[in-house]
Protein backbone atom coordinates (compact mmCIF):
# COMPACT_ATOMS: atom_id res chain seq x y z
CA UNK A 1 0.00 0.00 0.00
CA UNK A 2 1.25 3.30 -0.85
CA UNK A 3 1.36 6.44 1.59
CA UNK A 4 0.18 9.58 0.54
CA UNK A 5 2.60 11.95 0.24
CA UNK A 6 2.15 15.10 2.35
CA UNK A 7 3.48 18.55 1.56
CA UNK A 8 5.67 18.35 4.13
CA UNK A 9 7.21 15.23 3.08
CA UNK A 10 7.27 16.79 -0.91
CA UNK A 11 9.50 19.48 0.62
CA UNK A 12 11.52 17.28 2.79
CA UNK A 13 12.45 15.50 -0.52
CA UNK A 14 12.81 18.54 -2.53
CA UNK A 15 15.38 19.94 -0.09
CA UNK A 16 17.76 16.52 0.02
CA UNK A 17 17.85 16.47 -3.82
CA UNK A 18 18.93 20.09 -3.63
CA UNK A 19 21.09 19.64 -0.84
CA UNK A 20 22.71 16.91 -2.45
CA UNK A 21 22.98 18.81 -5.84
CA UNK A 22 25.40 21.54 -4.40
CA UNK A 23 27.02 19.03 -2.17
CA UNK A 24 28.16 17.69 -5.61
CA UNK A 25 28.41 20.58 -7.87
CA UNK A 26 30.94 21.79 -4.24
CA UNK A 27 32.94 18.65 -4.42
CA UNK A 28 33.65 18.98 -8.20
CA UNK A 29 34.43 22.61 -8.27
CA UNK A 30 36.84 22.37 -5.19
CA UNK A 31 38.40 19.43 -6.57
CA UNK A 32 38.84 21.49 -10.12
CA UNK A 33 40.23 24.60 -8.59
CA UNK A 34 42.45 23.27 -6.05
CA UNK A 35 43.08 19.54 -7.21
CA UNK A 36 43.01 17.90 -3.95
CA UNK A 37 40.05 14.96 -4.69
CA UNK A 38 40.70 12.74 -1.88
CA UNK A 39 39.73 14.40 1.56
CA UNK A 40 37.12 16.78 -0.77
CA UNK A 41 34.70 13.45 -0.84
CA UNK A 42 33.63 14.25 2.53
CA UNK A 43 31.23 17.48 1.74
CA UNK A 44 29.12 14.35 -0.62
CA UNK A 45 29.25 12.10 3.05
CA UNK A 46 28.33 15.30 5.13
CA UNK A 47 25.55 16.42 2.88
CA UNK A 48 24.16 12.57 3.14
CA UNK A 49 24.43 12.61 6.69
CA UNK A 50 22.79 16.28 7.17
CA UNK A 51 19.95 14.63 4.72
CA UNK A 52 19.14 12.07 6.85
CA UNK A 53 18.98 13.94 9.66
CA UNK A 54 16.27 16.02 7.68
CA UNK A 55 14.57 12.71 6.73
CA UNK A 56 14.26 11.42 9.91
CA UNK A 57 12.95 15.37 11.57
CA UNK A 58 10.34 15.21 8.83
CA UNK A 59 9.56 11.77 9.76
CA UNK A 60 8.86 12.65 13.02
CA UNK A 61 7.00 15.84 12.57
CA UNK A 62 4.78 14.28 10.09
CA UNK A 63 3.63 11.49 12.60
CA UNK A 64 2.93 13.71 15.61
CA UNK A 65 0.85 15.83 13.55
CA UNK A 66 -1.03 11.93 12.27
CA UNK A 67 -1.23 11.00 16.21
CA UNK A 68 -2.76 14.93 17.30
CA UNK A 69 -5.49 14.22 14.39
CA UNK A 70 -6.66 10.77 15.43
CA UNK A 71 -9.10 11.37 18.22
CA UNK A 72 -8.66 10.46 21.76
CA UNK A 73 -9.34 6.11 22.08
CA UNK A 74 -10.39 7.01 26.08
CA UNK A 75 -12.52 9.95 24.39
CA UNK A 76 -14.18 7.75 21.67
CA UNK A 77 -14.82 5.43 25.16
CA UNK A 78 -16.58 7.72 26.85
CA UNK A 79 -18.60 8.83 23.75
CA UNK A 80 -20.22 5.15 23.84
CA UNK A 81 -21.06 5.16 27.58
């Protein structure tokens, strides 16, 4: 089953991709100008690391705001009574 995609989450995405775009486009310009490759290759791990953290804050937000829009179960109890 397929979960619908929230703005939030649409944004979330949109901001990795990006994020990763210049993390790239930074690693290939440094390692043009100066010519040092090797220890350049950590902006790419950095930028994958700062996306996850994004990921998983988006995550999170995204699911507290599906558990505050569920009603109460001791709520929907006393509604029967």
């Amino acid at each position: 089953m397929e979960e619908k995609r929230t703005k939030a989450k649409i944004i979330c995405d949109a901001i990795c991709g990006l994020l990763m775009l210049v993390a790239v486009a930074v690693y290939v310009v440094v390692g043009i100008c100066s010519n040092v490759w090797h220890p350049t290759w950590v902006i790419i791990v950095g930028a994958a690391i700062v996306c996850g953290v994004i990921g998983i804050v988006c995550d999170t937000v995204s699911n507290i705001k599906k558990v505050e829009e569920q009603p109460n179960v001791q709520e929907q109890k006393d509604d029967n009574k």
